[in-house]
Protein backbone atom coordinates (compact mmCIF):
# COMPACT_ATOMS: atom_id res chain seq x y z
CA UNK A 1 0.00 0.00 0.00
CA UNK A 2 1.62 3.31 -0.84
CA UNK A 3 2.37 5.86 1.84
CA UNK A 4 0.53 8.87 1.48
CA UNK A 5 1.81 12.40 3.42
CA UNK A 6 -0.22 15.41 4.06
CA UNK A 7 2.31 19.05 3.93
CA UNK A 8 0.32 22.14 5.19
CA UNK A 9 2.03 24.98 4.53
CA UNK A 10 0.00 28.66 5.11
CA UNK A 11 2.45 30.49 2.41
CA UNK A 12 1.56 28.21 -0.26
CA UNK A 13 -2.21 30.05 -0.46
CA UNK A 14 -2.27 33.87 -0.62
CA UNK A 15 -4.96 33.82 1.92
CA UNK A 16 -3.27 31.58 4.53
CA UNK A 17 -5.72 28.24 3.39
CA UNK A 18 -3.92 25.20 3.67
CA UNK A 19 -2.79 23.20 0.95
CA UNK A 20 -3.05 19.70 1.05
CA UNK A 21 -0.85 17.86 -1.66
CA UNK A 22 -0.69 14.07 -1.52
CA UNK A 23 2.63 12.37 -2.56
CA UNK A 24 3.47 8.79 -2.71
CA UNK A 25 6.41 7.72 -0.41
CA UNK A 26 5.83 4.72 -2.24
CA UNK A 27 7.22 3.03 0.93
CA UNK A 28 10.34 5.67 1.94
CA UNK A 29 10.64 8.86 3.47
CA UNK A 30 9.98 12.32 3.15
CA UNK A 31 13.43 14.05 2.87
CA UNK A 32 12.27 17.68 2.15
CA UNK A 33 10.13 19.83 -0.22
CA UNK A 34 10.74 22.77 -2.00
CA UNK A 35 8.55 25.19 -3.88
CA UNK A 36 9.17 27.51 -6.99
CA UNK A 37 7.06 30.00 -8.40
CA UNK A 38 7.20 30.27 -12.55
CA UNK A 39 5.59 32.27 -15.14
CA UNK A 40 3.93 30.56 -17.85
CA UNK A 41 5.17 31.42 -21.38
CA UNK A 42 2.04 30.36 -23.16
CA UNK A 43 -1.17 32.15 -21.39
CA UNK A 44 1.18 34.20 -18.54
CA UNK A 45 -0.41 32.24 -16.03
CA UNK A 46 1.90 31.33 -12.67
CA UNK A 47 2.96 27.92 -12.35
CA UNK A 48 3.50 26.29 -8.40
CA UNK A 49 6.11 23.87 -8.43
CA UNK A 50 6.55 21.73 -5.60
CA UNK A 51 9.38 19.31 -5.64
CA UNK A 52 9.97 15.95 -3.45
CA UNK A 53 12.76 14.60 -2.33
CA UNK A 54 11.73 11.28 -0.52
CA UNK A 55 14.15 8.15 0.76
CA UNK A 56 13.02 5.13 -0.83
CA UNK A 57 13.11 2.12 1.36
CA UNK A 58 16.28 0.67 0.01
CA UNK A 59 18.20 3.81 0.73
CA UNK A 60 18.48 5.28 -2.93
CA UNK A 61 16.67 8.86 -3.60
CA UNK A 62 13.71 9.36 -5.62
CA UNK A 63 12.17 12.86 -7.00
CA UNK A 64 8.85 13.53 -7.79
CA UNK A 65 7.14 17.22 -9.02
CA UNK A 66 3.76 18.66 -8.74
CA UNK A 67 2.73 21.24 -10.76
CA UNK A 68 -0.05 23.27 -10.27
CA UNK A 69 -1.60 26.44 -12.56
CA UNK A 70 -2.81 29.13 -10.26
CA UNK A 71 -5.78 31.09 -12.20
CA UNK A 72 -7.38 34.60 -11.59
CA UNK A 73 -10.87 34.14 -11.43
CA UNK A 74 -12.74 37.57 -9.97
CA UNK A 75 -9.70 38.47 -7.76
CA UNK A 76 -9.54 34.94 -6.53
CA UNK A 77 -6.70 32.61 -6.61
CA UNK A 78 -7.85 29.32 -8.38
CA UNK A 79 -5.78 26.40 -8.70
């Protein structure tokens, strides 16, 4: 069964919401995460990237990426 980890993280929302991103350990560790911010050649929308750096049960390292396009709707923040 995979192992599935909840980060909160208030800066990750403009209004302080938390964001909930699920990542598979698939079996390891969470090492750290880190988060970018990018611009979106295409439509100029802002891109979140989160990156993962997890532990894997046999000791090797394994990176996975999330990314997530954050959308003006009204003044709101969509993503």
């Amino acid at each position: 069964m995979p192992s599935i980890v909840q980060l909160h993280n208030n800066a990750m929302h403009p209004r302080g919401f938390n964001d909930e991103i699920p990542v598979d350990l698939e079996g390891g560790r969470l090492i750290d995460m880190t988060q970018e911010e990018e611009v979106d050649s295409a439509d100029g929308a802002r891109v979140s990237i989160m990156t993962y750096r997890i532990e894997t049960p046999d000791g090797s390292e394994l990176t996975k990426t999330v990314r997530r396009k954050l959308f003006q709707i009204n003044g709101d923040l969509i993503h």
